[in-house]
Every structure is written in structure tokens, then in C-alpha cells.
Protein backbone atom coordinates (compact mmCIF):
# COMPACT_ATOMS: atom_id res chain seq x y z
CA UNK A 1 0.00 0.00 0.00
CA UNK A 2 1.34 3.65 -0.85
CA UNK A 3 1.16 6.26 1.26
CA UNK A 4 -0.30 9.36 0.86
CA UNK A 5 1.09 12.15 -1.48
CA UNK A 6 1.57 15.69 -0.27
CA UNK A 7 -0.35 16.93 -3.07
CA UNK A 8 -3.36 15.21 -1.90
CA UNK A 9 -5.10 17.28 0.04
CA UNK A 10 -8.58 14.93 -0.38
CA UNK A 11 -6.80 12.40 1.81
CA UNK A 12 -8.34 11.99 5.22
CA UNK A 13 -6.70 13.38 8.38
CA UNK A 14 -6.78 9.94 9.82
CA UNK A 15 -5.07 8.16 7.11
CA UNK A 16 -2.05 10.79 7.16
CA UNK A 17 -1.88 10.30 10.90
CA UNK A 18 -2.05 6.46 10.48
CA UNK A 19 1.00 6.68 7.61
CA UNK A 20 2.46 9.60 10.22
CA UNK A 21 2.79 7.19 12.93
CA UNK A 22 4.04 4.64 10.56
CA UNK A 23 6.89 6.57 9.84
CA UNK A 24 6.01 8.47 6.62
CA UNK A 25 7.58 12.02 6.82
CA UNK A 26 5.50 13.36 3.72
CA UNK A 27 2.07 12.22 5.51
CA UNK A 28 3.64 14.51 8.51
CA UNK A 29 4.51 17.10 6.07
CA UNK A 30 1.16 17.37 4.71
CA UNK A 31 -0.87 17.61 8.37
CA UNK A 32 1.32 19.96 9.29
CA UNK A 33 0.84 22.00 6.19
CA UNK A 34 -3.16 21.53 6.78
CA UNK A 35 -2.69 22.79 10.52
CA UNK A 36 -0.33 25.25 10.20
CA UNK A 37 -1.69 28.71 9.47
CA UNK A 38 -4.67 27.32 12.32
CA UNK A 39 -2.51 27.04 14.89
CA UNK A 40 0.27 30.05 13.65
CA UNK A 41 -3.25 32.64 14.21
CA UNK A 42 -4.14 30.93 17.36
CA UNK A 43 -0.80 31.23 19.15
CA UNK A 44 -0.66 34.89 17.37
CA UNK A 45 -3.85 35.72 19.13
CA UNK A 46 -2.19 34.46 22.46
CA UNK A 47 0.95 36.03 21.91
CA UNK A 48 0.79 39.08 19.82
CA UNK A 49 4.15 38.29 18.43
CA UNK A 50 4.67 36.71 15.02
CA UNK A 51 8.10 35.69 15.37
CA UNK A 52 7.29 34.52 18.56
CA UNK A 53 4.06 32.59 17.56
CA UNK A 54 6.23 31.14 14.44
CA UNK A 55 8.55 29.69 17.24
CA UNK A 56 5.51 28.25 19.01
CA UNK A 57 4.10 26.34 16.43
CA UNK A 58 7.50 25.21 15.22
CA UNK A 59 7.78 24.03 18.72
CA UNK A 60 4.60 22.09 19.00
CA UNK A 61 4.93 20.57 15.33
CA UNK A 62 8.26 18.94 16.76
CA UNK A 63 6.44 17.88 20.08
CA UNK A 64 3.74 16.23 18.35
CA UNK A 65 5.80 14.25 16.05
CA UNK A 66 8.05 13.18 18.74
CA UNK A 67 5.33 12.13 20.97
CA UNK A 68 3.20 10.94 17.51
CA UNK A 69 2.57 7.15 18.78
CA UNK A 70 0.94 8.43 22.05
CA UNK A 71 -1.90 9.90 19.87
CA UNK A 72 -4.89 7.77 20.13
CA UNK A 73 -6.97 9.65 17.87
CA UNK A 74 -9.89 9.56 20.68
CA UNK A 75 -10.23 12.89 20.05
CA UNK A 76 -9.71 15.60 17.28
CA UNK A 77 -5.72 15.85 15.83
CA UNK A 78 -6.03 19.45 15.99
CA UNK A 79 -7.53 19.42 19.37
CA UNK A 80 -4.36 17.13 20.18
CA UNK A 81 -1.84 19.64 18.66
CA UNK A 82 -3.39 22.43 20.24
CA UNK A 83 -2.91 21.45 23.58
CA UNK A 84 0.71 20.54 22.53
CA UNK A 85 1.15 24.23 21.47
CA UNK A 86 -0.73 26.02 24.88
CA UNK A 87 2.21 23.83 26.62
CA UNK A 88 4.88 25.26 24.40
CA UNK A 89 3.60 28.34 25.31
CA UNK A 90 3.79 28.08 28.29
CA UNK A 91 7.32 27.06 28.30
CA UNK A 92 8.28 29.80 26.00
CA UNK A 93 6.49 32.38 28.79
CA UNK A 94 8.42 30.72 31.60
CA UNK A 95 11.27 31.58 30.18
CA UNK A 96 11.57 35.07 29.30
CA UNK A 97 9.28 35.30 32.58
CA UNK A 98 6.25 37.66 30.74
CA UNK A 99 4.79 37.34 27.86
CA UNK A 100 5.63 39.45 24.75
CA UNK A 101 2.70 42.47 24.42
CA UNK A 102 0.27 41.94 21.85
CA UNK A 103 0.58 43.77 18.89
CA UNK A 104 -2.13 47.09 18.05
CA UNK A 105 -3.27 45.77 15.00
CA UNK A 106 -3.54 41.68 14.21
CA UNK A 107 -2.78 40.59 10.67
CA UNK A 108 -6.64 40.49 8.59
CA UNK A 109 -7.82 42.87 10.82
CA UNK A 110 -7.84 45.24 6.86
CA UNK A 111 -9.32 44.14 3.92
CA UNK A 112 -7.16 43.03 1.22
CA UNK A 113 -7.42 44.83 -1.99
CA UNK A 114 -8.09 48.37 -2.31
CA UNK A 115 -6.82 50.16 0.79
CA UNK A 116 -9.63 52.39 2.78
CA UNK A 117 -8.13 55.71 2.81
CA UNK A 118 -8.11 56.96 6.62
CA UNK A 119 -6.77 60.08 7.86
CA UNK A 120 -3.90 59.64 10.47
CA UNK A 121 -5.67 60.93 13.30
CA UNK A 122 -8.45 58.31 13.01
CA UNK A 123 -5.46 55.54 12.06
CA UNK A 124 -3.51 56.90 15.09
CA UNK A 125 -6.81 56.72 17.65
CA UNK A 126 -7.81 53.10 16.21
CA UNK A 127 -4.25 51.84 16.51
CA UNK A 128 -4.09 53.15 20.09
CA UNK A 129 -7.83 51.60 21.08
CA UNK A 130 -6.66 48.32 19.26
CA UNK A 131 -3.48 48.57 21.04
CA UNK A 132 -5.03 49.27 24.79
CA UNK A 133 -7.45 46.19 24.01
CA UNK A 134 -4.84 44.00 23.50
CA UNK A 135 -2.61 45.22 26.16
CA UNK A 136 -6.12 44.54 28.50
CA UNK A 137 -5.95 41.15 27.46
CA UNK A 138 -2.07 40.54 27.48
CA UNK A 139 -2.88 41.83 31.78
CA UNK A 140 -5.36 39.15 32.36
CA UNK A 141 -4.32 36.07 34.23
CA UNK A 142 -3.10 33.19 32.39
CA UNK A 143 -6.21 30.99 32.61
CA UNK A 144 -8.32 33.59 31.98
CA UNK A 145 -7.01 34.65 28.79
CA UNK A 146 -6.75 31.27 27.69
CA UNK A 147 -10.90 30.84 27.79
CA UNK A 148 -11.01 34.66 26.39
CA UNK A 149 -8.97 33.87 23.57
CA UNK A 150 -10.37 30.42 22.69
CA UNK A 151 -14.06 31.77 23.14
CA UNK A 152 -13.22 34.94 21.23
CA UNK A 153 -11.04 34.73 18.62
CA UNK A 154 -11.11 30.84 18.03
CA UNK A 155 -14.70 30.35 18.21
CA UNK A 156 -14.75 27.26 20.58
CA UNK A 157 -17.98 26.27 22.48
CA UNK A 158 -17.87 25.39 25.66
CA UNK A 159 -17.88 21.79 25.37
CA UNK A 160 -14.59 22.07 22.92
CA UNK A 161 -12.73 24.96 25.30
CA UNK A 162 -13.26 22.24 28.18
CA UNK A 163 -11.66 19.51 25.93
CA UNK A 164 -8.57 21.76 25.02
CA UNK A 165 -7.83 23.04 28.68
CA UNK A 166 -8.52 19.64 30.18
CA UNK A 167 -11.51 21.79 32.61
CA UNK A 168 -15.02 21.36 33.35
CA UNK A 169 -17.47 23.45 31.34
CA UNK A 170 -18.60 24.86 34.38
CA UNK A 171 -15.29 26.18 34.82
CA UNK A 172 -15.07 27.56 31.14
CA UNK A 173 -18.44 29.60 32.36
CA UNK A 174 -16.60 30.86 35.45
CA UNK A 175 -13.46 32.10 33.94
CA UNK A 176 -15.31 33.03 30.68
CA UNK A 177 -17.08 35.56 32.82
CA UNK A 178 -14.57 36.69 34.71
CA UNK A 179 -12.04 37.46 32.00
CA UNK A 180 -15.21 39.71 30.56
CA UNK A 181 -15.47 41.20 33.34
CA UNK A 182 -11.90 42.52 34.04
CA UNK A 183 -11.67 43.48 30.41
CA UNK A 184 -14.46 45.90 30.81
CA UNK A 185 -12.53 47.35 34.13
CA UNK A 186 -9.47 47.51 32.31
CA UNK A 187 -11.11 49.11 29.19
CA UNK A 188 -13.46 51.52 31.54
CA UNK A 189 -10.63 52.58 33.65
CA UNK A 190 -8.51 53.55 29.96
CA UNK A 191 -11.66 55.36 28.45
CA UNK A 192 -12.14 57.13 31.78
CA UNK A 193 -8.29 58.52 31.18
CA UNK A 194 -8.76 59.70 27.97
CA UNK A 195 -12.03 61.62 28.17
């Protein structure tokens, strides 16, 4: 039996993980290449830092073929890999002991084509509102930013942010809430020292 081709892309995820953990580089080559940009924006959300979220996701690609045998595919790869990459993360904030501020504006956040034409007081006060929104986010507490970011930007349920963090829903509700909440103080105490 051959194994799947890189140009494939009609090839279930299963079968590339089944040739993966067989051994077949290309098959790894070709989930990483359907998981990649995923998990680059998803670590860029956490992060703010595309150099730094490139490193991540370098990171957990290596992990996760290392550790390749020990998935079971009881749940979603991706699901899998994204816990890999939280953990690099982590490991990554550890050591430079904070994490790298988030960046004003995120990639996609403009429409490609034509460019709106904006003058550069309204470019300047978006950048700064963009920038004190993710700064507000970068100040909440680990955990918290986590559920923010997976509920937020990544579009999880509950159910599915519970998988990922290895937490009960009920949990997800608890910090889900309370991340909102803080954001609001932090982005009521900024609009209060502005105005």
C-alpha cells in the first residue's frame, strides 16, 4: 500500500496520521501543512508576536511528532496539537518570565485589496484603542485569557474549550465571565483617562 502524497489534500486526516505514525515524513509534512496557518493565528492571538508565535508552532509541530505514537486519535488531531502548542507556550512564557505584548493591530484585521483611505488621526486613535485592548488582554491572568482567547477569537464552544484546557465546562463559564469582566474594568478605567 502507498502512502499518501503531499499533493493530496482529499486524503483523510486519519489516514495521514495512520502513515504519520508509521513513519512516513511526507504524511507529517502534509498535516502539518493543513494545521499550520490554524494554529500560527491561534498562538498569534495568544501572543501578539509573530516571530514569537512562528517559534511556538515550530515548537509544538516537533512535540507532536516526537510524541506521535501516544496519539490515540480519541479525540480531534487538531484538538491534540493544540494542547501541545498552549504547553509550548507556556514554556516559551516561563522563560523570558512575561509574555511578549500583543501587537495594536492583528494581521486580517484590513481588507485586502483596495486600501480604505483613513486620515492619520483616526489611524492613530484606532491603533491606540486596538493597542489598549490588546494590552487589556495581554494583563489578564493566564487561565483567563486562555478561555477569552479560545471563546473569542477561536470560536470554541464550551464543550470544545473544556476539551482543550482539560476543565469542566462549568469552569469555562466561570473564567469566561470573569475574564469579561476585568476586560471591561481595564477598558473603563482607559476610556475614563482619555475623556
Amino acid at each position: 500500500m502507498s502512502s499518501p502524497t503531499i499533493e493530496s489534500q482529499s486524503v483523510p486526516i486519519r489516514d495521514l496520521i495512520d502513515a504519520a505514525q508509521r513513519g512516513d515524513t511526507d504524511a507529517y509534512a502534509q498535516v502539518m501543512a493543513r494545521y499550520q496557518d490554524r494554529l500560527y493565528n491561534a498562538m498569534r492571538n495568544f501572543v501578539g508576536c509573530p516571530i514569537l508565535a512562528e517559534d511556538i508552532v515550530q515548537d509544538a509541530f516537533v512535540r507532536a511528532f516526537v510524541h506521535l505514537g501516544s496519539f490515540r486519535q480519541e479525540s480531534a488531531f487538531y484538538t491534540w496539537l493544540y494542547r501541545i502548542a498552549l504547553n509550548a507556550r507556556h514554556t516559551y512564557a516561563e522563560k523570558q518570565r512575561r509574555l511578549v505584548p500583543m501587537e495594536s493591530v492583528p494581521d486580517g484585521a484590513r481588507p485586502h485589496g483596495k486600501r480604505s483611505v483613513e486620515s492619520p488621526s483616526a489611524a492613530i486613535e484606532r491603533n491606540e484603542s486596538c493597542e489598549q485592548v490588546q494590552n487589556a488582554i495581554g494583563r489578564l491572568d493566564r487561565s483567563f485569557r486562555e478561555v477569552l482567547v479560545l471563546r473569542e477569537f477561536e470560536g470554541y464552544d464550551y464543550q470544545k474549550i473544556a476539551e482543550i484546557l482539560k476543565i469542566r465546562v462549568g469552569t469555562v463559564r466561570s473564567r469566561l465571565s470573569r475574564a469579561r469582566s476585568q476586560l471591561r474594568r481595564e477598558l473603563s478605567a482607559y476610556e475614563q483617562s482619555i475623556n
